[in-house]
N, C-alpha and C. Protein backbone atom coordinates (compact mmCIF):
# COMPACT_ATOMS: atom_id res chain seq x y z
N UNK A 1 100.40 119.80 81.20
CA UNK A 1 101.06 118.75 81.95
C UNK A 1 102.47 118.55 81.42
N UNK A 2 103.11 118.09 82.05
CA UNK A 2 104.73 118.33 81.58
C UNK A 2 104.73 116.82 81.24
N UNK A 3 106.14 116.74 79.96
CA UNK A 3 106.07 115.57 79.65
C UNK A 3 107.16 114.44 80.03
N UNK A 4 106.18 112.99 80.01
CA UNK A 4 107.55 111.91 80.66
C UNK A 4 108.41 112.36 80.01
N UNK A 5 109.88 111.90 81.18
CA UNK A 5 110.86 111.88 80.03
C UNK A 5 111.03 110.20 79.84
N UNK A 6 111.31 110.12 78.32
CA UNK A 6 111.76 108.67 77.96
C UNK A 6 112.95 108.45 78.99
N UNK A 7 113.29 106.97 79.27
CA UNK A 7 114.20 106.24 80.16
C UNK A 7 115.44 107.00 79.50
N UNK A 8 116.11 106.94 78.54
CA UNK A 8 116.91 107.11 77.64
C UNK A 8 117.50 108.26 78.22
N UNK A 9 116.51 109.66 78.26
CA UNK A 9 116.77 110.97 78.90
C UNK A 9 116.75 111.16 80.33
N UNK A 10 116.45 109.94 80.98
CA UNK A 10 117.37 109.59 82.43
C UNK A 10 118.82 109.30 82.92
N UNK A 11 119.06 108.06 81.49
CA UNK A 11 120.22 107.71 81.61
C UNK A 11 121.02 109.23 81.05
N UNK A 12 120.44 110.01 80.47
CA UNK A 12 121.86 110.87 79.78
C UNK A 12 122.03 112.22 80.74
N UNK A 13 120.76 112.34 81.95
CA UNK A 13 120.83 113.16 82.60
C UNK A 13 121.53 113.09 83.87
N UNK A 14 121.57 111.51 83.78
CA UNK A 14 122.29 110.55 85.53
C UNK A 14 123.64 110.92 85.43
N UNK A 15 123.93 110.87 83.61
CA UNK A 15 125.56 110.27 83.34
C UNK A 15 126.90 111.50 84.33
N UNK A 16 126.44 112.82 84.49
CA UNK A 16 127.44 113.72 85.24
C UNK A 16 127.58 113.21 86.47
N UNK A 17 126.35 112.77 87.28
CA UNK A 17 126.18 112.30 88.69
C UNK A 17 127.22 110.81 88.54
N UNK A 18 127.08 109.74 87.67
CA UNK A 18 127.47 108.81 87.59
C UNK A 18 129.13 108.84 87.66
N UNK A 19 129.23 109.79 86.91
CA UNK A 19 130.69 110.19 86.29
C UNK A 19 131.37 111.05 87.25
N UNK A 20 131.16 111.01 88.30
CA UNK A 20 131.20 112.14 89.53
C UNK A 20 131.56 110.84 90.18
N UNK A 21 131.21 109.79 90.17
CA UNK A 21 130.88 108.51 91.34
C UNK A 21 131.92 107.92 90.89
N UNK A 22 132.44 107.94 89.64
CA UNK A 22 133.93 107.41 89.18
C UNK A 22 133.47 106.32 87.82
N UNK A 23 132.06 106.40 87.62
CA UNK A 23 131.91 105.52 86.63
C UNK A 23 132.55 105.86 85.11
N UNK A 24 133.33 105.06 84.08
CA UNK A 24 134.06 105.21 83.32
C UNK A 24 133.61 105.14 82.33
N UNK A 25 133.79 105.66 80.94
CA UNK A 25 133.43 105.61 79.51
C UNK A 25 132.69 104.46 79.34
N UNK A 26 133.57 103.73 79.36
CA UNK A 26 133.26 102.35 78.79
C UNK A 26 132.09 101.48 79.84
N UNK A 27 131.79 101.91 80.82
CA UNK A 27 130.96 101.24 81.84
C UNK A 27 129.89 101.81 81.30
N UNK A 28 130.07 103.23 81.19
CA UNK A 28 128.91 104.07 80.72
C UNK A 28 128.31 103.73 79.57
N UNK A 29 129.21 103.23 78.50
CA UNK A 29 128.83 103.15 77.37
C UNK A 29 127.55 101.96 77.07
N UNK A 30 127.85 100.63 78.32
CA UNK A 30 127.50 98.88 78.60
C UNK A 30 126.06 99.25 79.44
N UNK A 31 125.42 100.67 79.58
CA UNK A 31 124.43 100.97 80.21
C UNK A 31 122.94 99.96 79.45
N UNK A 32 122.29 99.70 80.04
CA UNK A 32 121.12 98.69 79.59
C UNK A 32 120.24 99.34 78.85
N UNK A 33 119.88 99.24 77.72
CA UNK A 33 118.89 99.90 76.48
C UNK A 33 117.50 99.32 77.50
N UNK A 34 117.51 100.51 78.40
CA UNK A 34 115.76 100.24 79.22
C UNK A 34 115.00 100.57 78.19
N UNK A 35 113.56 99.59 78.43
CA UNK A 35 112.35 99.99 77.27
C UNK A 35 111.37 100.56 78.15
N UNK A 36 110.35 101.14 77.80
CA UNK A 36 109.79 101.68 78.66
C UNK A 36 108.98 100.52 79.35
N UNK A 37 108.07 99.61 80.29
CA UNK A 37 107.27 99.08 80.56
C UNK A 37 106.26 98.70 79.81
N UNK A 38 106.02 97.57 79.46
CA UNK A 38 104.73 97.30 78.70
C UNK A 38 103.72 97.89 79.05
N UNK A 39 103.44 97.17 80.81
CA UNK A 39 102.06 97.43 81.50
C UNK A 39 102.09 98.72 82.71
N UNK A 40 101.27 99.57 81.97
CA UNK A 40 101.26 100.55 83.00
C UNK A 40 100.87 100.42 84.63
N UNK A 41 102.07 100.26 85.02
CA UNK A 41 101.96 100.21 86.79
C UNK A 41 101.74 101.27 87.52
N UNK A 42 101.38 101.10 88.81
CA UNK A 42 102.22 102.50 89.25
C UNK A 42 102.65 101.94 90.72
N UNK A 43 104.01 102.10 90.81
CA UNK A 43 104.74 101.60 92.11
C UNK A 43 105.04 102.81 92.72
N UNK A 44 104.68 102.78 93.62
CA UNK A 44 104.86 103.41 95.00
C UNK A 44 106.38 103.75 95.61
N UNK A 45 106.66 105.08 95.12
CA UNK A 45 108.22 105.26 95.60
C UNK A 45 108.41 106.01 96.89
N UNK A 46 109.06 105.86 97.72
CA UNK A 46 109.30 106.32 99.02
C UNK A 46 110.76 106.60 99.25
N UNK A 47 111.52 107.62 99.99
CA UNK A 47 112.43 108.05 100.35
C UNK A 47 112.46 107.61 101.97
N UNK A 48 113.58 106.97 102.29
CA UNK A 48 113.66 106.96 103.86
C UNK A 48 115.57 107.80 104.39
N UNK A 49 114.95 108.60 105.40
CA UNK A 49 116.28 109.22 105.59
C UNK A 49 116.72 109.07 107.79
N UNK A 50 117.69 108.68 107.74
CA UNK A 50 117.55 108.24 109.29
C UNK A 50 119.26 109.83 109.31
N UNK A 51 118.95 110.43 110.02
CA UNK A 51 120.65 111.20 110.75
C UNK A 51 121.16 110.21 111.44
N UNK A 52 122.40 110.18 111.06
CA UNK A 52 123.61 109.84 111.65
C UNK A 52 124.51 110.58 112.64
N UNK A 53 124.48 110.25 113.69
CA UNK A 53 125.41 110.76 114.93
C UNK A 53 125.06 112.24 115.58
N UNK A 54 125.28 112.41 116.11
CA UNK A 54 125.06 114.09 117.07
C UNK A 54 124.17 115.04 115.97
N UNK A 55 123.60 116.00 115.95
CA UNK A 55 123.44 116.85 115.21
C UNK A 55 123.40 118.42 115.82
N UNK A 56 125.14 118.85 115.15
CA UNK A 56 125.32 120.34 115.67
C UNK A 56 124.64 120.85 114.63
N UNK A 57 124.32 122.47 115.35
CA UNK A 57 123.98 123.14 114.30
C UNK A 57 124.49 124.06 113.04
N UNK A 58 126.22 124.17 113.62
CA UNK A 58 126.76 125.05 112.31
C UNK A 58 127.62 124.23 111.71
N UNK A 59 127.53 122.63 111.96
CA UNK A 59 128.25 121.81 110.79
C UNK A 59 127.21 120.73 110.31
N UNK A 60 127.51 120.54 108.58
CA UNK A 60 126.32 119.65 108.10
C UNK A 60 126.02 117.95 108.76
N UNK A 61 125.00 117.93 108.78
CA UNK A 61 124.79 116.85 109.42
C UNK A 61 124.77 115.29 108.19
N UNK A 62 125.25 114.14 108.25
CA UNK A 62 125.25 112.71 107.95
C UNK A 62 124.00 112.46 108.00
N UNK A 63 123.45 111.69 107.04
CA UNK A 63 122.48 110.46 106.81
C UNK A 63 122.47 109.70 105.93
N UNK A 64 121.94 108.73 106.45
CA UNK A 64 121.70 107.57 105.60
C UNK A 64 120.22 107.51 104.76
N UNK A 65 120.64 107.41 104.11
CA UNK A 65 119.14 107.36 103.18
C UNK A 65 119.06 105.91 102.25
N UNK A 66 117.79 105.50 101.94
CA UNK A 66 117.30 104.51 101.04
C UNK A 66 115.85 104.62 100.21
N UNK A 67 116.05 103.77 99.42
CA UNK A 67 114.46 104.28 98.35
C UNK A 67 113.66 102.81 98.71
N UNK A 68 112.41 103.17 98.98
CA UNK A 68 111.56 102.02 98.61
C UNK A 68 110.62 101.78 97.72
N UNK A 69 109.90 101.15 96.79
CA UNK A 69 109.38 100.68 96.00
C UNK A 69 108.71 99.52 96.53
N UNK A 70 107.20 100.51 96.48
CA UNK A 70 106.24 98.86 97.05
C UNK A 70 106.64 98.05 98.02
N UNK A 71 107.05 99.14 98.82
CA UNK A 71 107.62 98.34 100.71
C UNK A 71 108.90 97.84 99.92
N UNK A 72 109.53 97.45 99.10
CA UNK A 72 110.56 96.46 98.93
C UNK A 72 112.06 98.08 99.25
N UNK A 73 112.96 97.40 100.46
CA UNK A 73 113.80 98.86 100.48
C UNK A 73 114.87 98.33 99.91
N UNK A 74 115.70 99.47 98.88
CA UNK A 74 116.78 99.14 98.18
C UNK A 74 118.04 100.06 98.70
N UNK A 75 118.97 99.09 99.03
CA UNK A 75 120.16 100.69 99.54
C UNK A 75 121.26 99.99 98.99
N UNK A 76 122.38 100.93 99.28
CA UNK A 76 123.65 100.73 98.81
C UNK A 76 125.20 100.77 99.97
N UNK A 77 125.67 99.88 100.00
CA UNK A 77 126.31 99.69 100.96
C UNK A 77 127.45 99.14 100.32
N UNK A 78 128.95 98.76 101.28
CA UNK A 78 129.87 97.97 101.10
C UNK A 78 129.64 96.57 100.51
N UNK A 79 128.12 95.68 100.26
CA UNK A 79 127.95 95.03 99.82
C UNK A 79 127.43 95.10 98.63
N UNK A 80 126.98 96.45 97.87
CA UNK A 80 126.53 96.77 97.06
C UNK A 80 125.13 97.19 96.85
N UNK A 81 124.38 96.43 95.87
CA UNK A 81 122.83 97.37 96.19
C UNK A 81 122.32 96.46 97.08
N UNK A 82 121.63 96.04 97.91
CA UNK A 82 120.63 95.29 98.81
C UNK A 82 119.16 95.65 98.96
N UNK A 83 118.76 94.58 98.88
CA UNK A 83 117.33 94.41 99.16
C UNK A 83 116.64 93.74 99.96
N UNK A 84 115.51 94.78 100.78
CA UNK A 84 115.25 94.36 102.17
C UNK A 84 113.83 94.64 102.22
N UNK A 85 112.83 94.41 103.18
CA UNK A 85 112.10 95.27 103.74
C UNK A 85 112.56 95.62 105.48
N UNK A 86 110.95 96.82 105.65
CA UNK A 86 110.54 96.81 106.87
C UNK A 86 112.07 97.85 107.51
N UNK A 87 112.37 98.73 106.22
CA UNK A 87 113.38 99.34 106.72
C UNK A 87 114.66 98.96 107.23
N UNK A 88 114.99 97.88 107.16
CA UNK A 88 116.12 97.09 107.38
C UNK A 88 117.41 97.66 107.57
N UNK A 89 117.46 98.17 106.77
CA UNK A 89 118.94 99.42 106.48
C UNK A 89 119.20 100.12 107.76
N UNK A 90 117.76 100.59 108.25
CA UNK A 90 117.83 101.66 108.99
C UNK A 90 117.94 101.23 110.60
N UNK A 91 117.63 100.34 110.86
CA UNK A 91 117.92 99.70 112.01
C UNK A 91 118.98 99.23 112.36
N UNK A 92 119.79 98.50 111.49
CA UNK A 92 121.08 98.43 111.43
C UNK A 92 122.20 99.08 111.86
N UNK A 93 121.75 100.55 111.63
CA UNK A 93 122.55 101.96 112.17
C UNK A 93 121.50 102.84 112.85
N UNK A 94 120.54 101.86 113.87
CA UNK A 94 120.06 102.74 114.92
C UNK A 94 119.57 103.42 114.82
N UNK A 95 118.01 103.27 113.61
CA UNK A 95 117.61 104.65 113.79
C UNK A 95 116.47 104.89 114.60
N UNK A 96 116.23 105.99 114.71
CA UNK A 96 115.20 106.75 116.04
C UNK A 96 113.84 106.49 115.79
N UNK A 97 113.31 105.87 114.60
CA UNK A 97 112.07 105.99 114.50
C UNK A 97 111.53 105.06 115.14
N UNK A 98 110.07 105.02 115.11
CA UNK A 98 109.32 104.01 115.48
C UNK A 98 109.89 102.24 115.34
N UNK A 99 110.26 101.71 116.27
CA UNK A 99 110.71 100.25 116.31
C UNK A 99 112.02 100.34 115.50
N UNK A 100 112.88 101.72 115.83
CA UNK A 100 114.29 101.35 115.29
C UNK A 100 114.78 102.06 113.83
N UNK A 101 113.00 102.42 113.02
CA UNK A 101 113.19 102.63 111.47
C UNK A 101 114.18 103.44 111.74
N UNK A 102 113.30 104.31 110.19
CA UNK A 102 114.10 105.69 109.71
C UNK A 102 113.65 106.63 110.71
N UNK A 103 114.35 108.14 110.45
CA UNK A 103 113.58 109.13 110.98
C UNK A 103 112.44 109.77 110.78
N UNK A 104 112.71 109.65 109.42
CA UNK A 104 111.41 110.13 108.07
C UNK A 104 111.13 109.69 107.27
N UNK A 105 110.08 108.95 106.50
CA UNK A 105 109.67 108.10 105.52
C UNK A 105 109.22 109.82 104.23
N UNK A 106 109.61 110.13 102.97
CA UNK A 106 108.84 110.90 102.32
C UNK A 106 108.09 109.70 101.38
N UNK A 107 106.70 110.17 100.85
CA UNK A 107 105.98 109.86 99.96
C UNK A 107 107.11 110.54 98.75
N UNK A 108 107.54 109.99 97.83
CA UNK A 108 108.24 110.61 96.59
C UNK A 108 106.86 110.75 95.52
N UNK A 109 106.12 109.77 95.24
CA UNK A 109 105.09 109.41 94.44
C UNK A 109 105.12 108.03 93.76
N UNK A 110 104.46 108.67 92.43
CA UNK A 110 104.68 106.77 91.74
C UNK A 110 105.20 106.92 90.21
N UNK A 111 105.46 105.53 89.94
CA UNK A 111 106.46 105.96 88.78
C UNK A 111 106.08 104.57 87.99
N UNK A 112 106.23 104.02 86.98
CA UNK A 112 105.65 103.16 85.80
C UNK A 112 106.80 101.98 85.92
N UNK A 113 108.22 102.42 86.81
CA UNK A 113 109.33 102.15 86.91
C UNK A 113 109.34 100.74 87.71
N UNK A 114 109.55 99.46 87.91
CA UNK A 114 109.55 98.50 89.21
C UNK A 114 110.89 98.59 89.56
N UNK A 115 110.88 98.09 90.50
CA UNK A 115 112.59 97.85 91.25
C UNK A 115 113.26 97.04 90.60
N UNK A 116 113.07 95.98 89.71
CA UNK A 116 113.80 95.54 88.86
C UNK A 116 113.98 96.02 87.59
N UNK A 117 113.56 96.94 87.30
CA UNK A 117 114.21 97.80 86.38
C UNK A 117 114.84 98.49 86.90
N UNK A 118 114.63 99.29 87.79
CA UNK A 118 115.92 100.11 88.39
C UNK A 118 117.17 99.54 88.47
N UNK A 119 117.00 98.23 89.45
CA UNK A 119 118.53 97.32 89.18
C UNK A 119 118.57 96.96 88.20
N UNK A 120 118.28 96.84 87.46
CA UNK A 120 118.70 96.40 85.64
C UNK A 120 119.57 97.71 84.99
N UNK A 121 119.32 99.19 85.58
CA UNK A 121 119.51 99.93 85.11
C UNK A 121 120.80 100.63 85.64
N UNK A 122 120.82 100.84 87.23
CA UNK A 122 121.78 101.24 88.30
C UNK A 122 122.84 100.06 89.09
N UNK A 123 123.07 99.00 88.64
CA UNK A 123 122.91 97.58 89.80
C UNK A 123 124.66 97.74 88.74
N UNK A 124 124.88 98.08 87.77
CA UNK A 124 126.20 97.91 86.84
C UNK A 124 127.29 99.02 87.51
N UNK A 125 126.47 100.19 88.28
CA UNK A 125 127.43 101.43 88.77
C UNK A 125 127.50 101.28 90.39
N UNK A 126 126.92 100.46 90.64
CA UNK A 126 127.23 100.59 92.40
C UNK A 126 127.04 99.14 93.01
N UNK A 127 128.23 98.28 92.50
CA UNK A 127 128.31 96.56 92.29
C UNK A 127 129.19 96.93 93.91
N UNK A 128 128.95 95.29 94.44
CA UNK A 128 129.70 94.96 95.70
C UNK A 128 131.14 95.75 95.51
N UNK A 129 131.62 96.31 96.76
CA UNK A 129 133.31 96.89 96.59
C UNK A 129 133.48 98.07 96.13
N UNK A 130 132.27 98.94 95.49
CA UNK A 130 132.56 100.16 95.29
C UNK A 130 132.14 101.29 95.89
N UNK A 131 131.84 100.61 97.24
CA UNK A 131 131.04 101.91 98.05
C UNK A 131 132.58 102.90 98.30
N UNK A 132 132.52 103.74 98.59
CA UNK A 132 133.17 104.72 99.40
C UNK A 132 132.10 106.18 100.27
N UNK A 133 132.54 106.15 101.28
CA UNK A 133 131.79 107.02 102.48
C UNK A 133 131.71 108.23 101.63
N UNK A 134 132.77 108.93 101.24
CA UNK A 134 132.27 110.55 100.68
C UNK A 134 131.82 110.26 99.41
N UNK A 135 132.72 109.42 98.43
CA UNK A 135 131.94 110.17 96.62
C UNK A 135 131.38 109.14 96.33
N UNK A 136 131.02 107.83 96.90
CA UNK A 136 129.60 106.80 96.35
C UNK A 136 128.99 106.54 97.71
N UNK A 137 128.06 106.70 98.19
CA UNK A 137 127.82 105.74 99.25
C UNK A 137 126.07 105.82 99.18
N UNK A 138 125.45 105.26 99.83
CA UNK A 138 124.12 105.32 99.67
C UNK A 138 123.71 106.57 99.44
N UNK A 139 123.71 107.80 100.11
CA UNK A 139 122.95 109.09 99.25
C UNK A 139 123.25 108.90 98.14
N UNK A 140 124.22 109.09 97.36
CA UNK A 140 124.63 108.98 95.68
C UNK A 140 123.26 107.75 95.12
N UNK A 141 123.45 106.71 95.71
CA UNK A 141 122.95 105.67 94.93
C UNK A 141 120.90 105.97 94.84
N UNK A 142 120.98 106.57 96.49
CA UNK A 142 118.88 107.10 96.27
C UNK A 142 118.76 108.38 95.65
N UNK A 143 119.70 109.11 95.14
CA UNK A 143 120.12 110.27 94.18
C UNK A 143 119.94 109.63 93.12
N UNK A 144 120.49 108.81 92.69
CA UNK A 144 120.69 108.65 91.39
C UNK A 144 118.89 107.23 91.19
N UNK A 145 118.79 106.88 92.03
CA UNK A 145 117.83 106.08 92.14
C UNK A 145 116.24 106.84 91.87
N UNK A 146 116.44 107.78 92.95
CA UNK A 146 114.96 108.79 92.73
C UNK A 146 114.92 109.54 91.19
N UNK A 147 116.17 109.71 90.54
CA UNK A 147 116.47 110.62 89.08
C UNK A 147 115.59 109.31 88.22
N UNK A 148 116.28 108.07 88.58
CA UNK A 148 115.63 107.33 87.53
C UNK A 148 113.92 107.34 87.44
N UNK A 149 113.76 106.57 88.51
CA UNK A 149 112.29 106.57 88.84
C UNK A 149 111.55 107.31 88.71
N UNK A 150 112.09 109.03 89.11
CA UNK A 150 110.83 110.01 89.30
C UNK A 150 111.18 111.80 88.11
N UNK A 151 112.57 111.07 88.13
CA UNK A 151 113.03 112.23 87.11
C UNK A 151 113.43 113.67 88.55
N UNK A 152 113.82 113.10 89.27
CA UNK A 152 114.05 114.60 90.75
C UNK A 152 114.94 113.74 91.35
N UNK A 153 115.74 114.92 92.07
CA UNK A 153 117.30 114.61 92.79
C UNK A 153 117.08 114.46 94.47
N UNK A 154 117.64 113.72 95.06
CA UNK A 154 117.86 113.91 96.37
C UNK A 154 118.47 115.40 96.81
N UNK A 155 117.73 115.81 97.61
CA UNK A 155 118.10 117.30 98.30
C UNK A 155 119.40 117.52 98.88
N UNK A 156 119.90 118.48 98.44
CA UNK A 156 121.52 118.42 98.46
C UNK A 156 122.08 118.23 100.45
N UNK A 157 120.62 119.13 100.90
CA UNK A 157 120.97 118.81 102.59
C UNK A 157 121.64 117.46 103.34
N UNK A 158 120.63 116.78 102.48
CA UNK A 158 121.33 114.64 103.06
C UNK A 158 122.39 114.12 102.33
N UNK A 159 123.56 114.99 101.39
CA UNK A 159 124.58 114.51 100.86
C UNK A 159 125.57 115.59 101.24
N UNK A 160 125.55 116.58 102.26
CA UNK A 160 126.01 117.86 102.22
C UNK A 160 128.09 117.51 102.57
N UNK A 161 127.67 116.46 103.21
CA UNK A 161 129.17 115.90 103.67
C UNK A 161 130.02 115.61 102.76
N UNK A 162 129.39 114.85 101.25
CA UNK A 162 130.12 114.45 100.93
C UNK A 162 130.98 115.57 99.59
């Protein structure tokens, strides 16, 4: 069986992705000494990905993506991280699924991780005002969100734009 990685070897594996997003030494440095969880949980992580606008076939296609945790959906926007259910995000920008959702819900798995540790952990690199459409915007943030939680990257296909 392969082994957890400690939180610690999340944060030092995030830091290129982070540092890509424009986060700075010193932000980097103010990162939160996560402990691991007392009580072994297991929360329920989910990927939701809705396409954005037309989809040709020989140029990459836009989406919006968000992570959920125990129904609770977390995304990243011009307001910063937000928290919603019932897919919220995704309706907002029209998506095709059933009553508006996403397009595709993935099962990611489960992780020992709650959503408030995640924002305890990510909530310092993607604060209100720092979105930008190509090098931060929600893919970056369920990229860097799924790394924490599950130790695996968002598939380069749903960030291909940026």
């Amino acid at each position: 069986a392969r082994a957890a990685r400690r939180p610690s070897d999340r944060y030092a594996a995030a830091l290129p992705v982070l540092t890509r997003m424009g986060a700075t030494d010193s932000s980097l440095q103010n990162m939160p000494a996560q402990q691991t969880p007392a009580k072994k949980q297991h929360h329920r992580v989910q990927l939701a990905i809705t396409p954005l606008g037309a989809q040709v076939p020989t140029i990459p296609a836009a989406y919006h993506t968000s992570i959920t945790i125990d129904d609770q959906e977390f995304t990243f926007s011009r307001l910063g991280v937000t928290i919603g259910r019932n897919w919220g995000s995704h309706r907002c920008i029209g998506g095709k699924g059933s009553l508006g959702g996403p397009g595709v819900v993935l099962d990611c798995g489960t992780t020992s991780f709650s959503g408030r540790d995640m924002l305890k952990a990510l909530r310092p690199h993607f604060q209100e005002g720092t979105y930008d459409l190509l090098k931060k915007n929600c893919n970056s943030f369920s990229d860097c969100a799924l790394y924490f939680l599950l130790g695996r990257r968002l598939d380069g296909k749903y960030a291909a734009l940026e």
